[in-house]
PDB file of N, CA and C in Angstrom:
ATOM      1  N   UNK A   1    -121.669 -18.368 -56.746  1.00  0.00           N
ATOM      2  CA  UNK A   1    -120.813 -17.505 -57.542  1.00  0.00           C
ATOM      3  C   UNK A   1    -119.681 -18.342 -58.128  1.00  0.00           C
ATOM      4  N   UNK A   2    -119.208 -17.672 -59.552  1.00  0.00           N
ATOM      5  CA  UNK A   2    -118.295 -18.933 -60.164  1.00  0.00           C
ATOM      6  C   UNK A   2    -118.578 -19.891 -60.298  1.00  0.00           C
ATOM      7  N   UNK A   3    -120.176 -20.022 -60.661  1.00  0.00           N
ATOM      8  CA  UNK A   3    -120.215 -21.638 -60.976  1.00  0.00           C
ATOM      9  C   UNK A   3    -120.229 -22.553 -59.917  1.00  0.00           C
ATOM     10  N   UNK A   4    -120.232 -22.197 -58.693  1.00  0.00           N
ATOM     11  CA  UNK A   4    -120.676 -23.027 -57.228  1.00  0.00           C
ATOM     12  C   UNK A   4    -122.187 -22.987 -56.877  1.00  0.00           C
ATOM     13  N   UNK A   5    -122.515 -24.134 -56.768  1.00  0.00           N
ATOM     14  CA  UNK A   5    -124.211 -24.229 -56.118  1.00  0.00           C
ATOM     15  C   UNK A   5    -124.502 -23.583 -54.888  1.00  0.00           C
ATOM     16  N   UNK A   6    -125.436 -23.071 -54.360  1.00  0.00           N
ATOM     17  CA  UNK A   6    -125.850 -22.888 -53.293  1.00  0.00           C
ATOM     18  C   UNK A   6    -125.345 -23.509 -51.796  1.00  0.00           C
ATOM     19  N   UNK A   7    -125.266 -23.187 -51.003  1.00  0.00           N
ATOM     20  CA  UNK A   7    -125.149 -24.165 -49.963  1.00  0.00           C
ATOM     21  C   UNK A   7    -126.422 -24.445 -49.063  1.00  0.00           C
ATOM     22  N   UNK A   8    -127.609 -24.873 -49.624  1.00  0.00           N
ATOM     23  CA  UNK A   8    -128.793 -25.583 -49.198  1.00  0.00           C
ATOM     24  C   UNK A   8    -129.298 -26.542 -50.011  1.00  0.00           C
ATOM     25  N   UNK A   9    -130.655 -27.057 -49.330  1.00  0.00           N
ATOM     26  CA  UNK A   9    -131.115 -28.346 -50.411  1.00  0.00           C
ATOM     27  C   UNK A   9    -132.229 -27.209 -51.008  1.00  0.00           C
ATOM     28  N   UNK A  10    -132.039 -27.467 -52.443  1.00  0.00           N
ATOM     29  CA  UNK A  10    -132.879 -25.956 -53.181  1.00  0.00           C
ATOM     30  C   UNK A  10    -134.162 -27.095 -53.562  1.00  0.00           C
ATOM     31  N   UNK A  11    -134.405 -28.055 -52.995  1.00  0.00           N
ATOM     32  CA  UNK A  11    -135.779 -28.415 -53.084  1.00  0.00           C
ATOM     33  C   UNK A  11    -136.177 -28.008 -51.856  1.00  0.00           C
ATOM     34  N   UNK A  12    -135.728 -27.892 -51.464  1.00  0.00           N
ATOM     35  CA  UNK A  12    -136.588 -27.245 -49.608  1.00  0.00           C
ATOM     36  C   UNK A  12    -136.840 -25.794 -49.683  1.00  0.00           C
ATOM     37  N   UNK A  13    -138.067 -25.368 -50.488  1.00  0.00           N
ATOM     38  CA  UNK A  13    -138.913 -24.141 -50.625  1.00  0.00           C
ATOM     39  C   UNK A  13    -138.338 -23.772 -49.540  1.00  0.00           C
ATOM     40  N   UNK A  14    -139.164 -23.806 -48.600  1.00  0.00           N
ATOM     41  CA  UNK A  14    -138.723 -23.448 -47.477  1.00  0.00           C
ATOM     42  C   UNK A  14    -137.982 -23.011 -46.462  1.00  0.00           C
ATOM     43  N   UNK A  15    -137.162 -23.870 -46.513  1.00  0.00           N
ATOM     44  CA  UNK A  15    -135.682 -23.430 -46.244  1.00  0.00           C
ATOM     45  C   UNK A  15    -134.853 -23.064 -46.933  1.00  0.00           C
ATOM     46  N   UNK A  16    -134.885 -23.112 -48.697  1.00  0.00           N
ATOM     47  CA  UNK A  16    -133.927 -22.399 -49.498  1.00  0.00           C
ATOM     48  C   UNK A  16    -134.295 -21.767 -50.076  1.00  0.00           C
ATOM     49  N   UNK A  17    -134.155 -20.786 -50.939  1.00  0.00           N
ATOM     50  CA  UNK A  17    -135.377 -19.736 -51.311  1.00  0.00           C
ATOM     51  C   UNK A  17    -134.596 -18.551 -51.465  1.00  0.00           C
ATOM     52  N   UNK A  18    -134.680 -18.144 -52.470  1.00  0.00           N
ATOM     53  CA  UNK A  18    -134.376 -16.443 -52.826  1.00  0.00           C
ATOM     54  C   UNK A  18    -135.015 -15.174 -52.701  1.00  0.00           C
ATOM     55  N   UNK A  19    -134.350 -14.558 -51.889  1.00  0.00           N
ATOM     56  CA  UNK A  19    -135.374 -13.547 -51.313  1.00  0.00           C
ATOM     57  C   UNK A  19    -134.356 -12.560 -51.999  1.00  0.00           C
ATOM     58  N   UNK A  20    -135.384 -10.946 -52.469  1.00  0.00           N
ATOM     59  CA  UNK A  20    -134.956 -10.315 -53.396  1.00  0.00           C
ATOM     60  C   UNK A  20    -135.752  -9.094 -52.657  1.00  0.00           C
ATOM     61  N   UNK A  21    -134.536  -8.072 -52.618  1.00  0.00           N
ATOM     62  CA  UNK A  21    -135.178  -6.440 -51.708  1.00  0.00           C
ATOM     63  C   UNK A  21    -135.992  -6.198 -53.568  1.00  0.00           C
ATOM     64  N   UNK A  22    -137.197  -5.202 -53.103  1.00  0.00           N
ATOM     65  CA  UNK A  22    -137.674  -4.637 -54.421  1.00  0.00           C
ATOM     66  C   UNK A  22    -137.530  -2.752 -54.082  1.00  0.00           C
ATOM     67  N   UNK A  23    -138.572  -2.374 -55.094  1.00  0.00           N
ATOM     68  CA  UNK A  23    -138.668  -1.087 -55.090  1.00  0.00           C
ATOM     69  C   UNK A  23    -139.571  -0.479 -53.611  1.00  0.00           C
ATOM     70  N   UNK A  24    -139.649  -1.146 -52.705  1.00  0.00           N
ATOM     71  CA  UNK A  24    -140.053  -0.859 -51.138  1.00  0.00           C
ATOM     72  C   UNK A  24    -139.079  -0.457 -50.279  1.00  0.00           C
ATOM     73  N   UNK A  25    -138.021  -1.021 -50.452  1.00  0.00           N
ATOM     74  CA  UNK A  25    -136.397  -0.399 -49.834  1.00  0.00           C
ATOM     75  C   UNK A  25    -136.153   0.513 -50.180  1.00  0.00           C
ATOM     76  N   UNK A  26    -135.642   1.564 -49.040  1.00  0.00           N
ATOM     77  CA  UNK A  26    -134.879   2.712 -49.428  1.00  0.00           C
ATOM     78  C   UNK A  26    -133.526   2.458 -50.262  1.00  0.00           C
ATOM     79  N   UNK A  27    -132.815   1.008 -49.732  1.00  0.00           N
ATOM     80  CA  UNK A  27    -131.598   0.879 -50.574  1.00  0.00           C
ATOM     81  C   UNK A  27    -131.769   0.856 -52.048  1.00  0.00           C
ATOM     82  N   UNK A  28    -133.218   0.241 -52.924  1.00  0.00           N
ATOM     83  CA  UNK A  28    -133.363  -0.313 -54.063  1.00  0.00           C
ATOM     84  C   UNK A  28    -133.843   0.882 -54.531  1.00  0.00           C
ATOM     85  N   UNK A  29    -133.312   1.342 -55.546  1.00  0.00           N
ATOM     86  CA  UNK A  29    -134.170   2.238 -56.419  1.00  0.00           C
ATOM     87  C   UNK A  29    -134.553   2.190 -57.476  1.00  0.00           C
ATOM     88  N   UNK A  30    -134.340   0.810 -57.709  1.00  0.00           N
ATOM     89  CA  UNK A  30    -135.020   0.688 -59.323  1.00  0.00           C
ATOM     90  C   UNK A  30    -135.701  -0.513 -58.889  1.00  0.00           C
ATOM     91  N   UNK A  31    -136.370  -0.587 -60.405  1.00  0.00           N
ATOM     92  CA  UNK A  31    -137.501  -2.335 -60.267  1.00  0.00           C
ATOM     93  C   UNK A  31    -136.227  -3.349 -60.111  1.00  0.00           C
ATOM     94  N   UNK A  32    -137.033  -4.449 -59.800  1.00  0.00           N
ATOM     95  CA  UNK A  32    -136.010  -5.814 -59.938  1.00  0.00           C
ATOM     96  C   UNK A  32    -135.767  -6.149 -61.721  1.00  0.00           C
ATOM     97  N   UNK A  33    -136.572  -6.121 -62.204  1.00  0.00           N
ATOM     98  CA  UNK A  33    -136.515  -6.342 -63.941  1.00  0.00           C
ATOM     99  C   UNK A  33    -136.384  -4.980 -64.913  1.00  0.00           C
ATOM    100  N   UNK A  34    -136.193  -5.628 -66.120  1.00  0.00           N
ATOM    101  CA  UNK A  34    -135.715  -4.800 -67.141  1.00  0.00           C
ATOM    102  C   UNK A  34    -136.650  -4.607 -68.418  1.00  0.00           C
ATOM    103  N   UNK A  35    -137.224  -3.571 -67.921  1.00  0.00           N
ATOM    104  CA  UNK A  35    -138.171  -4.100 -69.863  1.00  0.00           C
ATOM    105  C   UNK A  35    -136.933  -3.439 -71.009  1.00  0.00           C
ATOM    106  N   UNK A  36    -136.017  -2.510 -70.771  1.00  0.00           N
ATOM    107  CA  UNK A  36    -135.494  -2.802 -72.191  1.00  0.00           C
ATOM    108  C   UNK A  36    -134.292  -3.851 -72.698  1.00  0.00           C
ATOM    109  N   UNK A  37    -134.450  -4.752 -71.590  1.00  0.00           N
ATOM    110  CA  UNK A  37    -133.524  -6.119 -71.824  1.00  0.00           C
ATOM    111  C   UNK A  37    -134.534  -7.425 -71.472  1.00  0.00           C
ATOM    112  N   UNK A  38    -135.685  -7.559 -72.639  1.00  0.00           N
ATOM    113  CA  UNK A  38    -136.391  -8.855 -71.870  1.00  0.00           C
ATOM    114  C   UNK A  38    -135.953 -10.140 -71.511  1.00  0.00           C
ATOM    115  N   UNK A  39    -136.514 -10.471 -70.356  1.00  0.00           N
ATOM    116  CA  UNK A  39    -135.916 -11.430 -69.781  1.00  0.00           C
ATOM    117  C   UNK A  39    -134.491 -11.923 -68.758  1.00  0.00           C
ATOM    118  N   UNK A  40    -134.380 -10.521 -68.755  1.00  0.00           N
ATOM    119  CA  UNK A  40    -133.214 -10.368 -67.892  1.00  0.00           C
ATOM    120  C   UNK A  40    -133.746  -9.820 -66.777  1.00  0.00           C
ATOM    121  N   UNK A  41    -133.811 -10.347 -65.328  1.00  0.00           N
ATOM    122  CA  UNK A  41    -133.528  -9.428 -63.915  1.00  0.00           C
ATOM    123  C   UNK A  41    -132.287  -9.433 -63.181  1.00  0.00           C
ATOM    124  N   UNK A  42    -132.631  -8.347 -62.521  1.00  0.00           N
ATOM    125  CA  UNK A  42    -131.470  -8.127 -61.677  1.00  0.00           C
ATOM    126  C   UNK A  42    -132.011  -7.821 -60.230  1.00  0.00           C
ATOM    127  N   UNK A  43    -131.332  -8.527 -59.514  1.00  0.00           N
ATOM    128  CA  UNK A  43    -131.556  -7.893 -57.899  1.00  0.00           C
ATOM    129  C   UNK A  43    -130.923  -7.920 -56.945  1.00  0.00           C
ATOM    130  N   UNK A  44    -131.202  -7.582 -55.489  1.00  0.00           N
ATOM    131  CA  UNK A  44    -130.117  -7.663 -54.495  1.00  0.00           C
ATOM    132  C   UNK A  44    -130.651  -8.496 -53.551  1.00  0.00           C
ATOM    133  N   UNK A  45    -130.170  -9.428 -52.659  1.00  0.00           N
ATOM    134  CA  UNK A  45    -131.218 -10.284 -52.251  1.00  0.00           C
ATOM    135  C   UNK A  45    -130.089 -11.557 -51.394  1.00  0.00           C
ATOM    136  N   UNK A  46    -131.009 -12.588 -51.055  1.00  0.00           N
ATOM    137  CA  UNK A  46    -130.311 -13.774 -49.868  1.00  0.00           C
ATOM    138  C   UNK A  46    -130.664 -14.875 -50.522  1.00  0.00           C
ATOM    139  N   UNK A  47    -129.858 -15.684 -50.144  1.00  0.00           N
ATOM    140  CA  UNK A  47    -130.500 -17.631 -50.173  1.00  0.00           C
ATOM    141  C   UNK A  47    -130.669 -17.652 -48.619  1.00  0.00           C
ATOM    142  N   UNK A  48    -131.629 -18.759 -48.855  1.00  0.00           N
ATOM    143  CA  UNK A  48    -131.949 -18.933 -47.192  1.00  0.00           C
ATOM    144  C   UNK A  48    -133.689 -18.942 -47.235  1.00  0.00           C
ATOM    145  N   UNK A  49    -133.600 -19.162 -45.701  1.00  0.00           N
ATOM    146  CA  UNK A  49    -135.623 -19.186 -45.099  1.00  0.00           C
ATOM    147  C   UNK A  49    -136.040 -17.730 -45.098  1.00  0.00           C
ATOM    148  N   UNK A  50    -135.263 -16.324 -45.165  1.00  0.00           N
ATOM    149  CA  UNK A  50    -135.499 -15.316 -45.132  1.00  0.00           C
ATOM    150  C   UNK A  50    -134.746 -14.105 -45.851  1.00  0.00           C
ATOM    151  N   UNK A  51    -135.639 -13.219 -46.273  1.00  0.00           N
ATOM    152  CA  UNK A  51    -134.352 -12.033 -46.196  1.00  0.00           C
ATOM    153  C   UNK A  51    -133.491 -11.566 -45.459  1.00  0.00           C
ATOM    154  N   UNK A  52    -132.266 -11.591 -45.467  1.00  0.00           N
ATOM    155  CA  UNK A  52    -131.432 -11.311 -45.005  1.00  0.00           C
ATOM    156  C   UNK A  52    -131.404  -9.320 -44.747  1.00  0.00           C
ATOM    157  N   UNK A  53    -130.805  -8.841 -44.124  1.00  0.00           N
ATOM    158  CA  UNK A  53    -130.664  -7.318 -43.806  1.00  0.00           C
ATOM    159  C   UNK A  53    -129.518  -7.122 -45.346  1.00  0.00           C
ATOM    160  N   UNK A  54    -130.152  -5.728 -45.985  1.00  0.00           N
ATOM    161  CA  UNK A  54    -129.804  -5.360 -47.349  1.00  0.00           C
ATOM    162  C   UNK A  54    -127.689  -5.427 -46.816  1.00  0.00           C
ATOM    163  N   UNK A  55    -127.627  -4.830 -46.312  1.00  0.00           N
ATOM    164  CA  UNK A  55    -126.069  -4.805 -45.796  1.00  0.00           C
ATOM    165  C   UNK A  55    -125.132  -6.474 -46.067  1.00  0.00           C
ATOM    166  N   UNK A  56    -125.871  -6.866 -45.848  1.00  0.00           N
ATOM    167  CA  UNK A  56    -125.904  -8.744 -45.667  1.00  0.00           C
ATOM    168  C   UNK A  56    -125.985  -9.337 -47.160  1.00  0.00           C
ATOM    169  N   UNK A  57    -126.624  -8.614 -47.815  1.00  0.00           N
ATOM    170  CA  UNK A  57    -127.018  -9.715 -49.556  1.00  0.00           C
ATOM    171  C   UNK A  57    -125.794  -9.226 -50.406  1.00  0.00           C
ATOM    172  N   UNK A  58    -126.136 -10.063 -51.491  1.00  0.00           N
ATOM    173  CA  UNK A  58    -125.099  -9.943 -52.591  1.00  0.00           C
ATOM    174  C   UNK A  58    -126.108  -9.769 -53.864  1.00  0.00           C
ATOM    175  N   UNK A  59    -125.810  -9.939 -54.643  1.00  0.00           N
ATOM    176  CA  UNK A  59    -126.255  -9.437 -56.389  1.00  0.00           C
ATOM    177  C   UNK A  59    -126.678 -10.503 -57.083  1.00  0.00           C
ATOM    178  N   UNK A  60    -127.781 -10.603 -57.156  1.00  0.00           N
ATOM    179  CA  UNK A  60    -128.163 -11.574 -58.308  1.00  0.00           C
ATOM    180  C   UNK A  60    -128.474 -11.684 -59.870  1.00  0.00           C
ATOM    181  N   UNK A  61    -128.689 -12.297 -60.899  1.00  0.00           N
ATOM    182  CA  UNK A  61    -128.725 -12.063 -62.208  1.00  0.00           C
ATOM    183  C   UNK A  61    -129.508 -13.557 -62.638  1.00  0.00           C
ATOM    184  N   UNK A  62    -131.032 -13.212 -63.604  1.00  0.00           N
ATOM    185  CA  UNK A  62    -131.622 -14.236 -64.088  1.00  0.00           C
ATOM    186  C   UNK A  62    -131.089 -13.807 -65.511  1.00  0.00           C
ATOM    187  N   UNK A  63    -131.578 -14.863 -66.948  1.00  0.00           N
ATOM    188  CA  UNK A  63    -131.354 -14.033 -68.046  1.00  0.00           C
ATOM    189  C   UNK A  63    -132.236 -15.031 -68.805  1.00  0.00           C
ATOM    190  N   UNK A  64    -133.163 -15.623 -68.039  1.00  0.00           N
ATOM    191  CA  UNK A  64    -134.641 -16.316 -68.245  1.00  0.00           C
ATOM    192  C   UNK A  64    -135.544 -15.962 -68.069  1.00  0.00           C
ATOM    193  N   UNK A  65    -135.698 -15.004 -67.481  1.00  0.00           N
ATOM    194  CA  UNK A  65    -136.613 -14.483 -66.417  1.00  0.00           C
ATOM    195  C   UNK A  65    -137.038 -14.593 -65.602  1.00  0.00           C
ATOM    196  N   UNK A  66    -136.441 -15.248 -64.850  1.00  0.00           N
ATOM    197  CA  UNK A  66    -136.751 -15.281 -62.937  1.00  0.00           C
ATOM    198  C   UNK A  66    -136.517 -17.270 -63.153  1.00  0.00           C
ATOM    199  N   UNK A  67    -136.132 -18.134 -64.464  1.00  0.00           N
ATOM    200  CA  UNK A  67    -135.986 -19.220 -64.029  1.00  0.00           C
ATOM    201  C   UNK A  67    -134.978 -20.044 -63.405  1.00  0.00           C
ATOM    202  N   UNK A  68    -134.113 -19.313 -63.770  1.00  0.00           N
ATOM    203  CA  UNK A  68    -132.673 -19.732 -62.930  1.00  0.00           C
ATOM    204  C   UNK A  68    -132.164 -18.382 -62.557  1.00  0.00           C
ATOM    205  N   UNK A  69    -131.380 -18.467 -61.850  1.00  0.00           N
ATOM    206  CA  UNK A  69    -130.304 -17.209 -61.008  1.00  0.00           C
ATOM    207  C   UNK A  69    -129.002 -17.818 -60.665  1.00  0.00           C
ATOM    208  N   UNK A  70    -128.312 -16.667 -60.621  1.00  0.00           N
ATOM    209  CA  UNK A  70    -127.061 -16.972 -60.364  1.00  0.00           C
ATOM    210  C   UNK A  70    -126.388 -15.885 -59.460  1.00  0.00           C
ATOM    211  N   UNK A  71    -125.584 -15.988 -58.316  1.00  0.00           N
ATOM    212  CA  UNK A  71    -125.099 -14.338 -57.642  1.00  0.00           C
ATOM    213  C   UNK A  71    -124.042 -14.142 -58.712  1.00  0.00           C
ATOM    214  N   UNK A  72    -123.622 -12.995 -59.031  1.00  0.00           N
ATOM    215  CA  UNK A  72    -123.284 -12.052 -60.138  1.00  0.00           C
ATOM    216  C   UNK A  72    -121.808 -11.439 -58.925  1.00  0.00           C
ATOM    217  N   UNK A  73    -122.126 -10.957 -57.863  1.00  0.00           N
ATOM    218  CA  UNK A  73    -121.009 -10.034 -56.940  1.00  0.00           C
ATOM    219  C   UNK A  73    -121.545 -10.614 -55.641  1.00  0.00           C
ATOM    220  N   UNK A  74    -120.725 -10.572 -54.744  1.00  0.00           N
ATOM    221  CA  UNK A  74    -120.818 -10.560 -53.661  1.00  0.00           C
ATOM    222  C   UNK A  74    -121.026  -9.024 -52.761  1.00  0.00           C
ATOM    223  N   UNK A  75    -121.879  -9.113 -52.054  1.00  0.00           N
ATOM    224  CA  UNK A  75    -122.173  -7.434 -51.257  1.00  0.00           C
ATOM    225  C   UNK A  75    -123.359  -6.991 -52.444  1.00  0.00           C
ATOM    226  N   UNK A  76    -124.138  -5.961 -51.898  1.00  0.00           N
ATOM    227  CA  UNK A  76    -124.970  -5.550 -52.743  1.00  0.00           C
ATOM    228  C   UNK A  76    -124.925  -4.982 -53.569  1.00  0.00           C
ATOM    229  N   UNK A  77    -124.921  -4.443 -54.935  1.00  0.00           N
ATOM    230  CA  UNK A  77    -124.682  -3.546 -56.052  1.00  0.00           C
ATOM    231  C   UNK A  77    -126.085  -3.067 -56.225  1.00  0.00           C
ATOM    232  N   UNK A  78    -125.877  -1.450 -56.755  1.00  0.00           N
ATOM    233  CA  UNK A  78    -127.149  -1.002 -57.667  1.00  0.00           C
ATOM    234  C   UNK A  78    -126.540  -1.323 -58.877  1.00  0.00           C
ATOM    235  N   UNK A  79    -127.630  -1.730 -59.886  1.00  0.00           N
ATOM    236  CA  UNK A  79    -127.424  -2.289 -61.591  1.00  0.00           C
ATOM    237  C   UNK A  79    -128.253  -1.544 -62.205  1.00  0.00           C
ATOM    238  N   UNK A  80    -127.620  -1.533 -63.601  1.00  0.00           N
ATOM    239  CA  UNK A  80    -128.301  -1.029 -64.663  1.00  0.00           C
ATOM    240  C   UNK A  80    -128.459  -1.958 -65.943  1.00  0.00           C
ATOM    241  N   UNK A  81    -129.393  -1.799 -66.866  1.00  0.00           N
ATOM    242  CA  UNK A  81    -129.125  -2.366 -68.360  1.00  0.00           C
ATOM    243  C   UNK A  81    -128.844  -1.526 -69.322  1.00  0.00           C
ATOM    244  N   UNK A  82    -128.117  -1.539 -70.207  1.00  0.00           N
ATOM    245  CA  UNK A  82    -128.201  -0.792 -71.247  1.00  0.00           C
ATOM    246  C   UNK A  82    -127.905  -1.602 -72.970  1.00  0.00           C
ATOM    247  N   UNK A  83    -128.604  -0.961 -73.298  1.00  0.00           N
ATOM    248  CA  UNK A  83    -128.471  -1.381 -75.418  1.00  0.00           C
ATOM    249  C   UNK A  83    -129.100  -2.670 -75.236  1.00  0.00           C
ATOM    250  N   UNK A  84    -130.639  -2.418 -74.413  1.00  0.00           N
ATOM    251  CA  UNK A  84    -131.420  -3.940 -74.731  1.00  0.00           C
ATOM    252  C   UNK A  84    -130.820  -5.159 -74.070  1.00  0.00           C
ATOM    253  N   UNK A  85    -129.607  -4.954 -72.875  1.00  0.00           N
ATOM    254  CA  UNK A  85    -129.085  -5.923 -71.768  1.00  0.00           C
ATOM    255  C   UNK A  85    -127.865  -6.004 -72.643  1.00  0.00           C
ATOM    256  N   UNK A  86    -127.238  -5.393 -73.985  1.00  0.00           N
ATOM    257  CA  UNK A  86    -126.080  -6.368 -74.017  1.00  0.00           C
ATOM    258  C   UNK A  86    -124.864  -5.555 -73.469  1.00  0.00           C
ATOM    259  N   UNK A  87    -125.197  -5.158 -72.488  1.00  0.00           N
ATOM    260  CA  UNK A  87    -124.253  -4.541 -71.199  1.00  0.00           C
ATOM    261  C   UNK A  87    -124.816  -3.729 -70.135  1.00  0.00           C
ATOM    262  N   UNK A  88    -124.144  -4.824 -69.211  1.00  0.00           N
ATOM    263  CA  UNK A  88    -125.187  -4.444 -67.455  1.00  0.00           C
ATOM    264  C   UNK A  88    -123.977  -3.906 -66.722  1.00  0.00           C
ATOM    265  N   UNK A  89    -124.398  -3.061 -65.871  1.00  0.00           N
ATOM    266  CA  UNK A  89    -123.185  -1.974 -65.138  1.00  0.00           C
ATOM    267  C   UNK A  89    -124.006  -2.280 -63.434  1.00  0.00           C
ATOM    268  N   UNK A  90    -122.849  -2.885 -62.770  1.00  0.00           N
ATOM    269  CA  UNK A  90    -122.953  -3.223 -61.091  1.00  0.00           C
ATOM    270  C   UNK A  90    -121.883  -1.828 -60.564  1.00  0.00           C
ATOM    271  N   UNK A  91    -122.247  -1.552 -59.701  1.00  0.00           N
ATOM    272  CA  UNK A  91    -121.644  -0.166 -58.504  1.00  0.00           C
ATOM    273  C   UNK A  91    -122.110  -0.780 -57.118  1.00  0.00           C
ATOM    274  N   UNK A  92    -120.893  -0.535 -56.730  1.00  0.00           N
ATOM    275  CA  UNK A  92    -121.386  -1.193 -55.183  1.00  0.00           C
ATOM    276  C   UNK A  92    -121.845   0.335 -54.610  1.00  0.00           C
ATOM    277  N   UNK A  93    -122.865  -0.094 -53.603  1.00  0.00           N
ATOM    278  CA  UNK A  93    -123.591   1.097 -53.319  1.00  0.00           C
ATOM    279  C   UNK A  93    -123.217   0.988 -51.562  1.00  0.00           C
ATOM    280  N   UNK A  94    -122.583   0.236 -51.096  1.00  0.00           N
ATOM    281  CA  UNK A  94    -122.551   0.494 -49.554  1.00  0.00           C
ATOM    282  C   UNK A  94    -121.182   1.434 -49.312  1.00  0.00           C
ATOM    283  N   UNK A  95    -120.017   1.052 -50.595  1.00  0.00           N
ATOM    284  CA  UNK A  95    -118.817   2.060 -49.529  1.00  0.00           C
ATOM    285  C   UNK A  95    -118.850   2.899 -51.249  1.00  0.00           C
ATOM    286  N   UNK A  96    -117.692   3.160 -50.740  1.00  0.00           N
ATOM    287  CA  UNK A  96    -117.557   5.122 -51.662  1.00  0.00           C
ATOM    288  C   UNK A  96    -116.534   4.070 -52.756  1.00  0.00           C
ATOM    289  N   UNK A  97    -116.766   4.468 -54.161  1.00  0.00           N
ATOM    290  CA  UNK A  97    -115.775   3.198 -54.982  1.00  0.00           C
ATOM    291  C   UNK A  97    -115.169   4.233 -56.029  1.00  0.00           C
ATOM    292  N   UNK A  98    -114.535   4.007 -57.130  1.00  0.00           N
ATOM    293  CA  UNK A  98    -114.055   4.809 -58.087  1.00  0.00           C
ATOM    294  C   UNK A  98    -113.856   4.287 -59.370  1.00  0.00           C
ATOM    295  N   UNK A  99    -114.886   3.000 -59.288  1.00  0.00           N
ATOM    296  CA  UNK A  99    -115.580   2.454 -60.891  1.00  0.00           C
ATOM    297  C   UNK A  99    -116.440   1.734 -61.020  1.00  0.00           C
ATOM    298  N   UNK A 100    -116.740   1.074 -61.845  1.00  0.00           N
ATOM    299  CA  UNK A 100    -118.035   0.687 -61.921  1.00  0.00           C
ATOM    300  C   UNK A 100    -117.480  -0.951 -62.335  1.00  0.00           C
ATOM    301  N   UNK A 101    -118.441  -1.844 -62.419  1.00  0.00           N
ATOM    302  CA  UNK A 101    -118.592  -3.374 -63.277  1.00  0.00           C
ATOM    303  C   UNK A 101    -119.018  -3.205 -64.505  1.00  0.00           C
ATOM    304  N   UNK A 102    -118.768  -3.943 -65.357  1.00  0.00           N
ATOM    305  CA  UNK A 102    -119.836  -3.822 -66.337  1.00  0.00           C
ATOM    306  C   UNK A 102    -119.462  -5.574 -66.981  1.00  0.00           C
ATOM    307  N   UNK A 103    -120.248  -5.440 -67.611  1.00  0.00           N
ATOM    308  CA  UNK A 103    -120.076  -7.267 -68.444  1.00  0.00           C
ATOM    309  C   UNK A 103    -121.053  -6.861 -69.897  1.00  0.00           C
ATOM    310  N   UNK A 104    -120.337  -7.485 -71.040  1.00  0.00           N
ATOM    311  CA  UNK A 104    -120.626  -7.602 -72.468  1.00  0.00           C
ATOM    312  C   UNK A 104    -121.287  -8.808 -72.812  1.00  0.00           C
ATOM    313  N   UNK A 105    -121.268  -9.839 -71.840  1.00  0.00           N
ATOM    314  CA  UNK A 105    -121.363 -11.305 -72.122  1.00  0.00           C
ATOM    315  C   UNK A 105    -122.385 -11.769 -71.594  1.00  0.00           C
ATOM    316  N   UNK A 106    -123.556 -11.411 -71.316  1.00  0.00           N
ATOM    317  CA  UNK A 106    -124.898 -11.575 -70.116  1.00  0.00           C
ATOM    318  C   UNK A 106    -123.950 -11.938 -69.028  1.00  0.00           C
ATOM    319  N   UNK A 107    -123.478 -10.967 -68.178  1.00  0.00           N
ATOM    320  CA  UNK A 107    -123.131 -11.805 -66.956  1.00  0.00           C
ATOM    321  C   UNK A 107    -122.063 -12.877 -66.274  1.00  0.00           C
ATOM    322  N   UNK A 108    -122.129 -13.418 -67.405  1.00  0.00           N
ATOM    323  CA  UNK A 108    -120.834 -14.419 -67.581  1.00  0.00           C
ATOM    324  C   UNK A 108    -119.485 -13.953 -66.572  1.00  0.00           C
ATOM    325  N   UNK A 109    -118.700 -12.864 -67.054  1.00  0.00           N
ATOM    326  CA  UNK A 109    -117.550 -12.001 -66.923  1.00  0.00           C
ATOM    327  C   UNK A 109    -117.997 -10.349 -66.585  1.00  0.00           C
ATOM    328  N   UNK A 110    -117.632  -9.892 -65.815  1.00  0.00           N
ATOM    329  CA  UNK A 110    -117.616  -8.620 -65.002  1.00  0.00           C
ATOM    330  C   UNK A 110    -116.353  -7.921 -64.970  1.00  0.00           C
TER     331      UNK A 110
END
């Protein structure tokens, strides 16, 4: 986040690795991707050898399509796209909040 790398060796499949909850979680209710913003996903998810427990992840954002990522928030958010991705709306979904994220810029700024 902010432009900081990971803290693993991201050639070690294995041990570094992005794991991403999908539409199988009760927490996730939407897909991980966007067809009316191509090439943009969004998800909630871990670095590491495993998924982490949904309570535990933070927010991720590709805008390649799954070739690079970047965490977007820390803690999990449900996301949306809207007007073809050129504005994505994060809500944290674990405590009770009284606004939303949004960013104009792919992501960039929130």
């Amino acid at each position: 986040m902010h432009g900081h790398a990971v803290d693993c060796d991201v050639s070690d499949e294995k041990n570094c690795s992005l794991h991403l909850y999908s539409v199988t979680n009760p927490h996730n209710f939407g897909r991980i991707f966007s067809s009316p913003a191509p090439g943009f996903v969004m998800g909630v998810g871990s670095v590491g050898k495993y998924l982490k427990r949904y309570e535990d992840c933070d927010t991720f954002l590709s805008t390649d399509a799954g070739l690079t990522w970047k965490m977007v928030h820390k803690n999990a958010h449900i996301y949306e796209f809207g007007d073809q991705g050129s504005v994505m709306l994060i809500v944290d979904d674990e405590e009770f909040t009284d606004h939303v994220r949004y960013s104009w810029d792919d992501g960039k700024t929130w």
